[in-house]
N, C-alpha and C. Protein backbone atom coordinates (compact mmCIF):
# COMPACT_ATOMS: atom_id res chain seq x y z
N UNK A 1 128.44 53.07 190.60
CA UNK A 1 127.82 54.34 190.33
C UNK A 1 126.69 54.61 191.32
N UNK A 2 126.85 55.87 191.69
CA UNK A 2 125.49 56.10 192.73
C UNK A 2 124.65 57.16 192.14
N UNK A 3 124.87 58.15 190.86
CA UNK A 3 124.27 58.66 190.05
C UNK A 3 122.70 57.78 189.27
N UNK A 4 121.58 58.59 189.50
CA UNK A 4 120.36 57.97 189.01
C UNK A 4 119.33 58.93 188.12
N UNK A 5 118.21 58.47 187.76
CA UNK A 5 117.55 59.10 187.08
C UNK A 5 116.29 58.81 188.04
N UNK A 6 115.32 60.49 188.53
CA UNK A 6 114.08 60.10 189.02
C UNK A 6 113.23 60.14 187.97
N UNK A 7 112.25 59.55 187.81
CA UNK A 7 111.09 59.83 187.25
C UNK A 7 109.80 60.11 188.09
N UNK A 8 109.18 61.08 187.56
CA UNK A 8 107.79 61.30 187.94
C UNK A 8 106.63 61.75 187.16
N UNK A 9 106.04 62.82 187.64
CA UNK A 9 104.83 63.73 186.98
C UNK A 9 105.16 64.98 187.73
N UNK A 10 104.69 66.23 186.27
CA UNK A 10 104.62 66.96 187.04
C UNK A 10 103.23 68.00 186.79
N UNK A 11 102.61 67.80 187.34
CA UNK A 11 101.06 68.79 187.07
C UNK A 11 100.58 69.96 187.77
N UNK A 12 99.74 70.31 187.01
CA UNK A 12 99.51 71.71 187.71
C UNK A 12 97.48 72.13 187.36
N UNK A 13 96.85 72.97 188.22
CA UNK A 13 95.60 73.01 188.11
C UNK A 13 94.51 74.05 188.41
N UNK A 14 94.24 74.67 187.92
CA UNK A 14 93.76 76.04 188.00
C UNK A 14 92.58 76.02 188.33
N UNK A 15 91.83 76.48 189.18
CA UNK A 15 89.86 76.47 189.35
C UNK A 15 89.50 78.00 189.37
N UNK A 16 90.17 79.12 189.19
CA UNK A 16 89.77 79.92 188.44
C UNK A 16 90.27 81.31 187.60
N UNK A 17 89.94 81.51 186.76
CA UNK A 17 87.83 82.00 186.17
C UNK A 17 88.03 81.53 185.57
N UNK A 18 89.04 80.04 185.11
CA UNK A 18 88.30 79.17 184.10
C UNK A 18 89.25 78.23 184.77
N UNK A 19 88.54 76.57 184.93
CA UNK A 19 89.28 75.28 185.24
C UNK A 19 90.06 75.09 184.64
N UNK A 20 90.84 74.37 184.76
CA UNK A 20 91.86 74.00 183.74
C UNK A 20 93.27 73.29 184.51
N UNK A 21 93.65 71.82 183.61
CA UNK A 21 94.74 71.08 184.60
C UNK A 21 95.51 70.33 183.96
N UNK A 22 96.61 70.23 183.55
CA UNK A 22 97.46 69.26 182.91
C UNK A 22 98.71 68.71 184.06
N UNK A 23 99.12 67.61 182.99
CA UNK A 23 100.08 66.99 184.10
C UNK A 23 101.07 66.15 182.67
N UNK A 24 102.39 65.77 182.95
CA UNK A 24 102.95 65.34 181.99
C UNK A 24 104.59 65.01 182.78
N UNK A 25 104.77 63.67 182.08
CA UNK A 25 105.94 63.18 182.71
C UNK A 25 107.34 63.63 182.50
N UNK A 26 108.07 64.02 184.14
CA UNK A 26 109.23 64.27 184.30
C UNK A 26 110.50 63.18 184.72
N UNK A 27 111.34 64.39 184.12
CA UNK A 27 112.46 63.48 185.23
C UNK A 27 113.09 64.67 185.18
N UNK A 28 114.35 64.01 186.78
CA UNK A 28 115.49 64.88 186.85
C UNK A 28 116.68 63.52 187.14
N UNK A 29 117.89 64.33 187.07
CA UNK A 29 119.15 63.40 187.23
C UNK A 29 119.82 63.58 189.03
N UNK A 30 120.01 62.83 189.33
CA UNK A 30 120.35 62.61 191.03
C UNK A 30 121.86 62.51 190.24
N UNK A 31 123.00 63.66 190.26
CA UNK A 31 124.22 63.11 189.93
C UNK A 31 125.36 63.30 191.75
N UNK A 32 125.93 62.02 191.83
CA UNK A 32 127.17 62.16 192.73
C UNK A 32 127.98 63.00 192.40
N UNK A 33 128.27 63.89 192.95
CA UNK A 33 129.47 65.20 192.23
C UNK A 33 130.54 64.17 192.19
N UNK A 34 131.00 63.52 192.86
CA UNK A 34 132.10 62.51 192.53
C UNK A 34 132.44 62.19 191.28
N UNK A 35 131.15 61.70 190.87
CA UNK A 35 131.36 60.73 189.77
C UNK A 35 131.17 61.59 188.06
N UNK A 36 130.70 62.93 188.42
CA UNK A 36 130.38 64.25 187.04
C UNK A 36 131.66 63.81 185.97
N UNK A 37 132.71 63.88 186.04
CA UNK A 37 133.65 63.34 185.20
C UNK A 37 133.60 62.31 184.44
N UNK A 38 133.42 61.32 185.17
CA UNK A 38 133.10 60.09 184.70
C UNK A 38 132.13 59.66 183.74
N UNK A 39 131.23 60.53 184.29
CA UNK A 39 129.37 60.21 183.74
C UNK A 39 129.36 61.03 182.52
N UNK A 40 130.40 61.78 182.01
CA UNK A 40 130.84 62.51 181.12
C UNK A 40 131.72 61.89 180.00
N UNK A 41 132.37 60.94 180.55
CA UNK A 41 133.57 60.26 180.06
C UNK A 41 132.69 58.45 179.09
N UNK A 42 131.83 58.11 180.13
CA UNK A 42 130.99 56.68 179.71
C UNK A 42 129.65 56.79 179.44
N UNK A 43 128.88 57.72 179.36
CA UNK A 43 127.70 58.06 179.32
C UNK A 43 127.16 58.69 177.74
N UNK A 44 127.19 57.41 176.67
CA UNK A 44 127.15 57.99 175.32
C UNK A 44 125.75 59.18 175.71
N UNK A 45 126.06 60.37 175.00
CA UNK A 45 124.95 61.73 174.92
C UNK A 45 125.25 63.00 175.94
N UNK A 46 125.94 62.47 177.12
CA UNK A 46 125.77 63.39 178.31
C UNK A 46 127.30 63.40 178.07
N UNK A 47 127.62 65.24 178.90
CA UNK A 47 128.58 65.51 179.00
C UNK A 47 128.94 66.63 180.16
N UNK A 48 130.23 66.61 180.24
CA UNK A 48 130.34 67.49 182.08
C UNK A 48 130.93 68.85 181.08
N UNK A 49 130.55 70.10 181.70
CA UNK A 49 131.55 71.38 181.44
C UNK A 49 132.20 71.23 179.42
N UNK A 50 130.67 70.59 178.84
CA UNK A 50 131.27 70.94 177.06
C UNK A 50 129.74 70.95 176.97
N UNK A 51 129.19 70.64 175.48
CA UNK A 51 128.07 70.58 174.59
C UNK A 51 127.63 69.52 174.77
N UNK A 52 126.52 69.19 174.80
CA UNK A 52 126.40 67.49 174.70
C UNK A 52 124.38 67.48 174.25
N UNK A 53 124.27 66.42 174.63
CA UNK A 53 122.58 65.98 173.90
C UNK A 53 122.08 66.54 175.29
N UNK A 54 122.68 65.91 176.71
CA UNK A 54 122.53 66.62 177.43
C UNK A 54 123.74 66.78 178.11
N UNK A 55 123.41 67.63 179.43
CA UNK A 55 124.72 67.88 179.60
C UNK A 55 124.65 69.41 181.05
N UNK A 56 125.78 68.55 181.94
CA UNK A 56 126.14 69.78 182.95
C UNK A 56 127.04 70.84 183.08
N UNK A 57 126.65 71.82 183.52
CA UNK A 57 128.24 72.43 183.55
C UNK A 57 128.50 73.20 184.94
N UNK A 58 129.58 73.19 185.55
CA UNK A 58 129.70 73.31 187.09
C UNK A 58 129.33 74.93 187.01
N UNK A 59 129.28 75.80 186.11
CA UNK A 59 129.18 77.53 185.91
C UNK A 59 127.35 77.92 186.18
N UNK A 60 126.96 76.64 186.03
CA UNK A 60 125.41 76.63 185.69
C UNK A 60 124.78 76.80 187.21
N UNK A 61 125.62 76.55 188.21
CA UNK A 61 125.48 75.86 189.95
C UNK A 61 125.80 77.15 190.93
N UNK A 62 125.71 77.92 191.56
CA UNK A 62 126.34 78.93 192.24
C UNK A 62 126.99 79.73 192.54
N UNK A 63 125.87 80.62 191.25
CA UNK A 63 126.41 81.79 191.07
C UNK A 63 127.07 82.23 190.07
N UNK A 64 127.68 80.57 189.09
CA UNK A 64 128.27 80.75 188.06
C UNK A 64 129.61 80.98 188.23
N UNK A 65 130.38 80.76 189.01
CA UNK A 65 131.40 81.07 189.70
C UNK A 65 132.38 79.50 188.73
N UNK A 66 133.88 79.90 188.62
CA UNK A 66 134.72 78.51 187.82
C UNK A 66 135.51 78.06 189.09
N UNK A 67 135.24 76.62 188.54
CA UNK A 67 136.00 75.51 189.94
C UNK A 67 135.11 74.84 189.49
N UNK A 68 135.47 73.58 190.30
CA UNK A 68 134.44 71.89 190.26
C UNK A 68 133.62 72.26 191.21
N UNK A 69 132.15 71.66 191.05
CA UNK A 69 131.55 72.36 191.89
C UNK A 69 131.60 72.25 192.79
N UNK A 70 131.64 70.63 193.15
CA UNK A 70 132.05 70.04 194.62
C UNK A 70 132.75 70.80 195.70
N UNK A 71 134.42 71.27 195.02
CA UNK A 71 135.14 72.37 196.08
C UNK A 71 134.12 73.54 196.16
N UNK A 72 133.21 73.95 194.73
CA UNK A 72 132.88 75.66 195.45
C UNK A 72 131.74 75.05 196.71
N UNK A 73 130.77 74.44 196.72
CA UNK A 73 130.18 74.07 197.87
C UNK A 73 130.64 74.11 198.97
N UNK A 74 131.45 73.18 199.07
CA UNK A 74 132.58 72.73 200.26
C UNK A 74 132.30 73.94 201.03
N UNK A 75 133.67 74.74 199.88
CA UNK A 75 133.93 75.91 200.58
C UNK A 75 132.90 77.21 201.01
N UNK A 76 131.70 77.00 200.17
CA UNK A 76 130.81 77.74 200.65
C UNK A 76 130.03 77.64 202.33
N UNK A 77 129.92 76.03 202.28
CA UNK A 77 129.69 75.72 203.50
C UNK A 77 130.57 75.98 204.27
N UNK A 78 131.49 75.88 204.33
CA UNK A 78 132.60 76.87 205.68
C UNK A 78 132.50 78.02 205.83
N UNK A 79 131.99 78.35 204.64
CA UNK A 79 132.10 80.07 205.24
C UNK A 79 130.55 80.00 205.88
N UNK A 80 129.84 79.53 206.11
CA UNK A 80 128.53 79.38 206.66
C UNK A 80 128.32 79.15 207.49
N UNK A 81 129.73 78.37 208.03
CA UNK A 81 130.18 77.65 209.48
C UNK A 81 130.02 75.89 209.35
N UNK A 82 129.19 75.58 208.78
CA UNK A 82 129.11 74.07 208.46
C UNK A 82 130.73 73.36 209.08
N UNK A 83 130.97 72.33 210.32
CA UNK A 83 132.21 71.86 210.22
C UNK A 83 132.13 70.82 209.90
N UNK A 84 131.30 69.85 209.68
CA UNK A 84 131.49 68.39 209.77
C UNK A 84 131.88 68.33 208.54
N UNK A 85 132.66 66.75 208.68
CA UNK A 85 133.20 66.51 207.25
C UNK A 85 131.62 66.07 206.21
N UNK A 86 132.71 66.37 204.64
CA UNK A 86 131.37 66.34 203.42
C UNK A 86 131.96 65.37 202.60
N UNK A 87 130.86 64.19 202.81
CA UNK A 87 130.90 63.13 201.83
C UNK A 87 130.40 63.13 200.59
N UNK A 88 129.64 62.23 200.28
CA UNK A 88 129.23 62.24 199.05
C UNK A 88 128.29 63.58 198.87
N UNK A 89 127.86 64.19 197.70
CA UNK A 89 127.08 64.86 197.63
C UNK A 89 126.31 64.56 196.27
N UNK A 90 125.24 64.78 196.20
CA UNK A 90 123.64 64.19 195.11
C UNK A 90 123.28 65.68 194.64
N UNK A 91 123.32 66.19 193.16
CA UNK A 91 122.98 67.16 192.64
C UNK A 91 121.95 66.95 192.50
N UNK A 92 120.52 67.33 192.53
CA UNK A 92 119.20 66.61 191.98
C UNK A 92 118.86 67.90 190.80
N UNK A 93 118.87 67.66 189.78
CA UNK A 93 118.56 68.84 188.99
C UNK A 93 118.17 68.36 187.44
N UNK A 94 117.91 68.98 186.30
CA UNK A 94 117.60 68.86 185.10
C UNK A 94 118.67 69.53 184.34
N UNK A 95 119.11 68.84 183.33
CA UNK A 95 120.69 68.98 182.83
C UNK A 95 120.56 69.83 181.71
N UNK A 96 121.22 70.61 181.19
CA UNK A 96 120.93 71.55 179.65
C UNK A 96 120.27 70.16 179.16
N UNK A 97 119.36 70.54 178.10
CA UNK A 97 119.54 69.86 176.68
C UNK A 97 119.71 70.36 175.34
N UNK A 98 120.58 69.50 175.06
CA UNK A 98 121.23 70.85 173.56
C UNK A 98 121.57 71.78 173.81
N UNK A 99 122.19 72.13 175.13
CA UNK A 99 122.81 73.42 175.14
C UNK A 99 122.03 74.62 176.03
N UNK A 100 121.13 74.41 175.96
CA UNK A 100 119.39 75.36 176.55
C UNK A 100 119.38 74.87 178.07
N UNK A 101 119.16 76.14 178.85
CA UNK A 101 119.42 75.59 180.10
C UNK A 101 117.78 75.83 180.61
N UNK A 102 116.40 75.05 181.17
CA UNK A 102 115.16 74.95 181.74
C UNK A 102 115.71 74.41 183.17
N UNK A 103 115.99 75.19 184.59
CA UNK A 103 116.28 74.16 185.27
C UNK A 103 115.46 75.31 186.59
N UNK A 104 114.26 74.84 186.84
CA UNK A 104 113.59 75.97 187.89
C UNK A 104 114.25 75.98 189.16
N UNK A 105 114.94 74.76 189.10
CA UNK A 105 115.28 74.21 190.74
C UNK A 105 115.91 73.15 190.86
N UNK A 106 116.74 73.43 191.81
CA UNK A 106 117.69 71.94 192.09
C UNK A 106 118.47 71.98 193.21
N UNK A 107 118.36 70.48 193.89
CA UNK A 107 118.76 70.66 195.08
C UNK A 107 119.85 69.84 195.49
């Protein structure tokens, strides 16, 4: 498996017209598009393209468009001109939970 979990912090801090700063621990999921099936299939809680505790779905990724996401990329990058061949690829993002999608960004 080359799918991971980052952890960090994420904070933020205001100096004015009033101070103010919190910070509180994150994570996001590094998933191999390869392996989304799988990590769906052995991963008691998480699930690919259904409901889950958490959980991805390829409609959630560009544009919302249906296909695996892997091919819509691909093919997006060709039309962009991109030629080299595409290996693995690393979703870095924050997965529904329960269904509720919070995901500001993902790369």
């Amino acid at each position: 498996m080359n799918s991971r979990i980052y952890t960090g912090e994420v904070g933020h801090a205001r100096h004015a017209p009033v101070e103010h700063a919190f910070s509180f621990p994150f994570y996001c999921l590094g998933i191999d598009l390869d392996e989304l099936e799988e990590l769906g299939r052995t991963i008691p809680g998480f699930a690919h393209n259904r409901w889950g505790r958490l959980s991805i779905r390829d409609t959630d990724y560009l544009d919302g468009e249906k296909g695996a996401l892997k091919g819509r990329l691909v093919d997006w990058l060709k039309k962009q001109g991109f030629t080299a061949e595409i290996g693995t690829v690393e979703l870095v993002t924050v997965p529904r939970y329960f269904g509720y999608v919070f995901n500001p960004v993902s790369f």
